[in-house]
PDB file of N, CA and C in Angstrom:
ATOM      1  N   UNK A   1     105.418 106.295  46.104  1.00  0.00           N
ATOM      2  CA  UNK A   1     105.136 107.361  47.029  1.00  0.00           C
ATOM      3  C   UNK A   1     103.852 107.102  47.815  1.00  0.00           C
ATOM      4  N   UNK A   2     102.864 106.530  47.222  1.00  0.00           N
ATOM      5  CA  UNK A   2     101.439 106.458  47.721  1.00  0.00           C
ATOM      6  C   UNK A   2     101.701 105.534  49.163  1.00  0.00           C
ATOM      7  N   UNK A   3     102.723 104.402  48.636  1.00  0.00           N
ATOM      8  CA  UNK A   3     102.808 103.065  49.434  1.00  0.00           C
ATOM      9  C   UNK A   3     103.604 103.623  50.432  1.00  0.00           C
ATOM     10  N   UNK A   4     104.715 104.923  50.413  1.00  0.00           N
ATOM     11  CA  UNK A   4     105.542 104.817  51.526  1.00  0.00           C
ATOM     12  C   UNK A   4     104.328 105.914  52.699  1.00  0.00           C
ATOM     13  N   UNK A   5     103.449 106.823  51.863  1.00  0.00           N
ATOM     14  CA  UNK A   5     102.431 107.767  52.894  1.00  0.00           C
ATOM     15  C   UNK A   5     101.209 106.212  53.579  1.00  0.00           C
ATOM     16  N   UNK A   6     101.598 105.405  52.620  1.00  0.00           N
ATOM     17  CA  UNK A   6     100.192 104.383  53.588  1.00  0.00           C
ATOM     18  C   UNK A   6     100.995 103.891  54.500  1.00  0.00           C
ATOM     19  N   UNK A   7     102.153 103.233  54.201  1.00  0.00           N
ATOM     20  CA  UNK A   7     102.573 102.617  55.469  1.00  0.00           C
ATOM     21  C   UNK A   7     102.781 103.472  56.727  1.00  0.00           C
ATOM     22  N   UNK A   8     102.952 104.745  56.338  1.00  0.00           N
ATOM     23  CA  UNK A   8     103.691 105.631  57.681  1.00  0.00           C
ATOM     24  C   UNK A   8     101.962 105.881  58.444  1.00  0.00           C
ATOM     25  N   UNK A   9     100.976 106.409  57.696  1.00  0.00           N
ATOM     26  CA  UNK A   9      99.879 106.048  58.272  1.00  0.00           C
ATOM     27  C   UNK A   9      99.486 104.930  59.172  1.00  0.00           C
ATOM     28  N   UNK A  10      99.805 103.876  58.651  1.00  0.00           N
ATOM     29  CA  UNK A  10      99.552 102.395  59.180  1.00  0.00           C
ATOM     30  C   UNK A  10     100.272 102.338  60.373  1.00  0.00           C
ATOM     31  N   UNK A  11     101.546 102.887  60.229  1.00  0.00           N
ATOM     32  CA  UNK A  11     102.499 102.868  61.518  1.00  0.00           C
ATOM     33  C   UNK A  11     102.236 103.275  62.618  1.00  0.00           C
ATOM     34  N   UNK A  12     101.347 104.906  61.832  1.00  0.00           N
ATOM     35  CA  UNK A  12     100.865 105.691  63.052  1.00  0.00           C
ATOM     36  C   UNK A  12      99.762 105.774  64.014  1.00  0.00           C
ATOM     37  N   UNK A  13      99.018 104.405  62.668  1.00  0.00           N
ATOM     38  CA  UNK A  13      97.446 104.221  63.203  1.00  0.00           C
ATOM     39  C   UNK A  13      98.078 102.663  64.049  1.00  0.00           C
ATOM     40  N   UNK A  14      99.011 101.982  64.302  1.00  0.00           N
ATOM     41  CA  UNK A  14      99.376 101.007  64.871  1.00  0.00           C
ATOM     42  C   UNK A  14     100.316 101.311  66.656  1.00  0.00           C
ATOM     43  N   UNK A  15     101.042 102.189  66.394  1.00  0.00           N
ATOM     44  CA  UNK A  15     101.704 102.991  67.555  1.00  0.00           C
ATOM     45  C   UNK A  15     100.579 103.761  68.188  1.00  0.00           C
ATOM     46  N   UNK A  16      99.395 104.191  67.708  1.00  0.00           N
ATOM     47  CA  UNK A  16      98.689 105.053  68.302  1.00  0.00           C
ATOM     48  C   UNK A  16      97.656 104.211  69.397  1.00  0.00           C
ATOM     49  N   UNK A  17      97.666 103.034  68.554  1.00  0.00           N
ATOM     50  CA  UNK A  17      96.643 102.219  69.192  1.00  0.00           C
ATOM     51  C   UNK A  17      97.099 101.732  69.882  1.00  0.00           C
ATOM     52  N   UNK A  18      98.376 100.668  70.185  1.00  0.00           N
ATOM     53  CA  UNK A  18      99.401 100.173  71.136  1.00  0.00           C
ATOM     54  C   UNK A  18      99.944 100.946  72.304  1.00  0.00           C
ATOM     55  N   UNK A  19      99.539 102.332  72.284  1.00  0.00           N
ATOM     56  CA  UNK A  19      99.788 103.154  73.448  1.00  0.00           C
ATOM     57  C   UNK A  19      98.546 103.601  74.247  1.00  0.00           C
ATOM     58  N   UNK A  20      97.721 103.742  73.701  1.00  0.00           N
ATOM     59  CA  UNK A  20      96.512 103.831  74.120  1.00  0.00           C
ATOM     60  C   UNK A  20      96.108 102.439  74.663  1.00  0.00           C
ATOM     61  N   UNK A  21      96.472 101.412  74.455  1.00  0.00           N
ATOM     62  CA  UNK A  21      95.935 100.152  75.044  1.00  0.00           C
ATOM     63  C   UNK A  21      96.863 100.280  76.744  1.00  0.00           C
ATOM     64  N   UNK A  22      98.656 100.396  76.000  1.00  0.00           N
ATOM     65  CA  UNK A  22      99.529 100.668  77.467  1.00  0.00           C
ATOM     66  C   UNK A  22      98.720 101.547  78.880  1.00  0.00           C
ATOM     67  N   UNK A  23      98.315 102.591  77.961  1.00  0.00           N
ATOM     68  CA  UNK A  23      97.412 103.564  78.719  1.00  0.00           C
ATOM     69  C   UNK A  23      95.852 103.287  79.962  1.00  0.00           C
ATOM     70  N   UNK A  24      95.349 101.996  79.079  1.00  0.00           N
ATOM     71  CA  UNK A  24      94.566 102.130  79.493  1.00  0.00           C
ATOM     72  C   UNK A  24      94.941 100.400  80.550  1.00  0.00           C
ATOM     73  N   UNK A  25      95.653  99.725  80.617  1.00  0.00           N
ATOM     74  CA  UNK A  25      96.514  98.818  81.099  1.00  0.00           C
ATOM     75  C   UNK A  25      96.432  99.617  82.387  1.00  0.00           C
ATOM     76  N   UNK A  26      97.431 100.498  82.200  1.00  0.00           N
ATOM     77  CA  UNK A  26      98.242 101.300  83.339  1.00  0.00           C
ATOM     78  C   UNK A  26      97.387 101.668  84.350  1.00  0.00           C
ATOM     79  N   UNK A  27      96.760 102.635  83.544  1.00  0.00           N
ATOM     80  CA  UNK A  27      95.301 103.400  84.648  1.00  0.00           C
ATOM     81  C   UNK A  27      94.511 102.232  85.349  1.00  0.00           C
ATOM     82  N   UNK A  28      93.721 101.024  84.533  1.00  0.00           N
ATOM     83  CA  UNK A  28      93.485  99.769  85.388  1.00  0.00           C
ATOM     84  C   UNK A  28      94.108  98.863  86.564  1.00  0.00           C
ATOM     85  N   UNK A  29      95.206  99.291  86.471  1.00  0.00           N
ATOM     86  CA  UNK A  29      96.324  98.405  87.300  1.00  0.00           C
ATOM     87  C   UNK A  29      96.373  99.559  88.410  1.00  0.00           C
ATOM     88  N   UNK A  30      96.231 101.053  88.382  1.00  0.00           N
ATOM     89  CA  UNK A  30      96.730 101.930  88.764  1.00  0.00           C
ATOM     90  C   UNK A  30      95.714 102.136  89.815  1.00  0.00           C
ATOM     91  N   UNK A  31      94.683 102.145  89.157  1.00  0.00           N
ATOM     92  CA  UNK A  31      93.308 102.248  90.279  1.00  0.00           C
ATOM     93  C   UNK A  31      92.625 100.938  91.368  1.00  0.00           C
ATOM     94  N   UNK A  32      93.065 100.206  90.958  1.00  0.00           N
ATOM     95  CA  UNK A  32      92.996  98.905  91.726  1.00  0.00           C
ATOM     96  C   UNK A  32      93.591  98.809  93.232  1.00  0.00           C
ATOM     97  N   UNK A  33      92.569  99.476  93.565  1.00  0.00           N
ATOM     98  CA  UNK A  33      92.939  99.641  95.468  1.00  0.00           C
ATOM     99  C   UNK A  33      93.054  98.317  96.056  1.00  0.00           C
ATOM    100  N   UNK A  34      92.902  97.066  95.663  1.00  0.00           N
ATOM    101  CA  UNK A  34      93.161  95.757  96.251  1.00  0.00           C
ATOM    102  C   UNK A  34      94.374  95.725  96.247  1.00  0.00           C
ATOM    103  N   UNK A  35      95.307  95.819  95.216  1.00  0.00           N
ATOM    104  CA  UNK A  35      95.945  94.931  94.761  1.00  0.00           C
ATOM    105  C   UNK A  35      97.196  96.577  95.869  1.00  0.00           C
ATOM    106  N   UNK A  36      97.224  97.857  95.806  1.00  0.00           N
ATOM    107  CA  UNK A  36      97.643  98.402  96.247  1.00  0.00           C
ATOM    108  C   UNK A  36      98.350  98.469  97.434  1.00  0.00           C
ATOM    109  N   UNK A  37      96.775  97.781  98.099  1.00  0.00           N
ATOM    110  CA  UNK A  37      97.256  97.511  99.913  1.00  0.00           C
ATOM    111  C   UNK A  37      97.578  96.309 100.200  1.00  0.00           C
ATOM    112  N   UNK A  38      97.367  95.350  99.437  1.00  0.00           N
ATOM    113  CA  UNK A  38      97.069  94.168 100.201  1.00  0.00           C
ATOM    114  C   UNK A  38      98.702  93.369 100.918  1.00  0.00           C
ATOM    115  N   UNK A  39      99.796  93.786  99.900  1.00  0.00           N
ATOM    116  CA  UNK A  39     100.880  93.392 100.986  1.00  0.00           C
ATOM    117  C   UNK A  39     101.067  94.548 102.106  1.00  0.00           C
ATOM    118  N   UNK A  40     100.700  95.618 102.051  1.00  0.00           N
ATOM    119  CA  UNK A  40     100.732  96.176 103.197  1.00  0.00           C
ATOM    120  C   UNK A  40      99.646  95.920 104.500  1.00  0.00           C
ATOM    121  N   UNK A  41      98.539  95.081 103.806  1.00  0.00           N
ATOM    122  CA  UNK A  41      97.833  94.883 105.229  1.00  0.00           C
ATOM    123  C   UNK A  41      98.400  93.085 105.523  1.00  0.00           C
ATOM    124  N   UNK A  42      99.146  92.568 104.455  1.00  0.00           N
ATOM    125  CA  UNK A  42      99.602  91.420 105.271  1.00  0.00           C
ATOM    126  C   UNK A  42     100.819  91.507 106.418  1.00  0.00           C
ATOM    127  N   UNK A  43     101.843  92.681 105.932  1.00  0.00           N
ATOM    128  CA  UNK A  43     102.684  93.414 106.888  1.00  0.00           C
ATOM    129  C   UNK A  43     102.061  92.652 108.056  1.00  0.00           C
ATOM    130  N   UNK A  44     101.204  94.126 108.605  1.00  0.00           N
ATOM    131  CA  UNK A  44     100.548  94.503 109.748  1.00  0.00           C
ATOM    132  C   UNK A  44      99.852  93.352 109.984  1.00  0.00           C
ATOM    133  N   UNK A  45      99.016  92.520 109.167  1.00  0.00           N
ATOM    134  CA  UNK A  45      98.869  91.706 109.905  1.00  0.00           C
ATOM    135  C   UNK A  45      99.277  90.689 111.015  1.00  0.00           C
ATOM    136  N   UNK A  46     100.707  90.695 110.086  1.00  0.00           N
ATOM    137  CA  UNK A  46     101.150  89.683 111.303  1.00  0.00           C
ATOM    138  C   UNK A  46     102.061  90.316 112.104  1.00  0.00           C
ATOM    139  N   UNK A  47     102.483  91.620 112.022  1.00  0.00           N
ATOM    140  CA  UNK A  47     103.246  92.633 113.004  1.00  0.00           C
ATOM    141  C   UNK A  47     102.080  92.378 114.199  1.00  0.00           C
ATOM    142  N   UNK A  48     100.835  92.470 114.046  1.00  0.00           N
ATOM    143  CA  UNK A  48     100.173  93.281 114.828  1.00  0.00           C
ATOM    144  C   UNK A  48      99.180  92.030 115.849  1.00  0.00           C
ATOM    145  N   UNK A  49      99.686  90.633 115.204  1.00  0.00           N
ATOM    146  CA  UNK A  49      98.910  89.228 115.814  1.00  0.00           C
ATOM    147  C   UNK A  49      99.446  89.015 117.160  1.00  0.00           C
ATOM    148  N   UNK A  50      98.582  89.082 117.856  1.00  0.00           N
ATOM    149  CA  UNK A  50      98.746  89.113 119.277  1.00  0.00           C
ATOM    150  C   UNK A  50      99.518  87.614 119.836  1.00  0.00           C
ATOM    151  N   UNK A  51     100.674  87.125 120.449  1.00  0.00           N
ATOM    152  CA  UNK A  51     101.606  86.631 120.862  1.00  0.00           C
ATOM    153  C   UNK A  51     100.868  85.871 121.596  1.00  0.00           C
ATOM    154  N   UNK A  52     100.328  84.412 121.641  1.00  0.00           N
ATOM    155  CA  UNK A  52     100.123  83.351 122.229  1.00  0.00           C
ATOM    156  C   UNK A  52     101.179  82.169 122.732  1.00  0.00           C
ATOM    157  N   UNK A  53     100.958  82.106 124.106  1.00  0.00           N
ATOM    158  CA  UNK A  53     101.895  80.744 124.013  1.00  0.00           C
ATOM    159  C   UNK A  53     101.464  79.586 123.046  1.00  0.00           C
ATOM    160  N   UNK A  54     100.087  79.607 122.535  1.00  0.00           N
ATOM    161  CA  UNK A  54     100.134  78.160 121.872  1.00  0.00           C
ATOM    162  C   UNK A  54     100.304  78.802 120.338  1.00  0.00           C
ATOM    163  N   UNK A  55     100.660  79.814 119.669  1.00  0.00           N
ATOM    164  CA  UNK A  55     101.109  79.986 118.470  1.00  0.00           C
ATOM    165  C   UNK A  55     103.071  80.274 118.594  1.00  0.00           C
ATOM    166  N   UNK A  56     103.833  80.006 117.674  1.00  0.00           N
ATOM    167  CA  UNK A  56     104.737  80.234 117.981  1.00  0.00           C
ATOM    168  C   UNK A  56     104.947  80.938 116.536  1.00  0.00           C
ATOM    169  N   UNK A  57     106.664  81.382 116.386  1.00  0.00           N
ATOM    170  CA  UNK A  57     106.692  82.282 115.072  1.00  0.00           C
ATOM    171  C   UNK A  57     106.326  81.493 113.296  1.00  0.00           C
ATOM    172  N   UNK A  58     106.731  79.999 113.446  1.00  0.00           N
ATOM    173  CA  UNK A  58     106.141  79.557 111.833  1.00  0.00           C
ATOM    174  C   UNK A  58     104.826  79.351 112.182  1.00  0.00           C
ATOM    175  N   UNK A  59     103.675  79.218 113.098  1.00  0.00           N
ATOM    176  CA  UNK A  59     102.548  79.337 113.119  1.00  0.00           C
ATOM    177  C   UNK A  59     101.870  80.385 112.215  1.00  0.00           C
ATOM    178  N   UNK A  60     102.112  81.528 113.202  1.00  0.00           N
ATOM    179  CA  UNK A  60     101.753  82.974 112.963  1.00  0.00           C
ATOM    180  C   UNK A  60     102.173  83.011 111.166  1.00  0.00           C
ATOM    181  N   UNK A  61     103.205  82.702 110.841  1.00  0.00           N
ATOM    182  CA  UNK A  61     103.459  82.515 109.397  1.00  0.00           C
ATOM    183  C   UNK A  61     102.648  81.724 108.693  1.00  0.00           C
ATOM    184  N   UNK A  62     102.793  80.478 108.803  1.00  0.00           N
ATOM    185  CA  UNK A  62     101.726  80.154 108.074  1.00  0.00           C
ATOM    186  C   UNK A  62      99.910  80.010 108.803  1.00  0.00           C
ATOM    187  N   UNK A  63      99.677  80.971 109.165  1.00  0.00           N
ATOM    188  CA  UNK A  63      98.217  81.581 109.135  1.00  0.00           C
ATOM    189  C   UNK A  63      98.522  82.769 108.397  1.00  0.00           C
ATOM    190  N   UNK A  64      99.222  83.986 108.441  1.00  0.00           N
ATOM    191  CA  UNK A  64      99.433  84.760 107.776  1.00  0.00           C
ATOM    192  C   UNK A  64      99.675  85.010 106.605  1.00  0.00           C
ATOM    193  N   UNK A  65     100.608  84.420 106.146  1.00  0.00           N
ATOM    194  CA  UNK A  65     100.858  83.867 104.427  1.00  0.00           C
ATOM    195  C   UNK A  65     100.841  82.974 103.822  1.00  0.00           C
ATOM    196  N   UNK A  66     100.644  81.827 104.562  1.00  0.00           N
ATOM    197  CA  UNK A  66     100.123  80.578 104.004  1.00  0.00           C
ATOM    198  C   UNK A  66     101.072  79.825 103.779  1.00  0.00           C
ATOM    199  N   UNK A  67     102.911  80.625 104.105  1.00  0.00           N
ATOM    200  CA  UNK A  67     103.700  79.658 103.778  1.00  0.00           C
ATOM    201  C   UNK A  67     104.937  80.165 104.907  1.00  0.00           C
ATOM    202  N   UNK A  68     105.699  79.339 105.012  1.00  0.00           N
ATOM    203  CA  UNK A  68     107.053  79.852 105.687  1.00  0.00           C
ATOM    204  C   UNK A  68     107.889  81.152 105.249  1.00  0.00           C
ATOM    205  N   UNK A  69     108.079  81.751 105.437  1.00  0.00           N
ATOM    206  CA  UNK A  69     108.813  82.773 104.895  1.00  0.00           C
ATOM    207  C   UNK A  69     110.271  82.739 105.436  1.00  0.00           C
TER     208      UNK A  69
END
């Protein structure tokens, strides 16, 4: 009896802690205003790159994302 109240303790002190870590994961990832915008300001970036005859469309791509898309 002693062994089945320690383990359920142990369980609870193990689930308690593993969610609280998820928790605090989440909220870090959550508040991170970089990581939020940053494909939205690559969008616009290249929506918004002004049309040169000497750039053409894989130019503008790779200055923009660094790769062909």
């Amino acid at each position: 009896m002693k062994t089945t109240m320690k383990s359920i303790k142990y369980l609870f002190a193990m689930f308690f802690a593993f969610n609280l870590g998820l928790l605090t994961a989440f909220l870090v990832i959550y508040d991170n205003e970089e990581d939020r915008n940053t494909s939205a300001n690559i969008i616009n970036r290249q929506m918004n790159y002004h049309d040169k005859e000497c750039y053409n469309k894989i130019d503008i791509e790779l200055i923009v994302y660094g790769e062909v898309q």
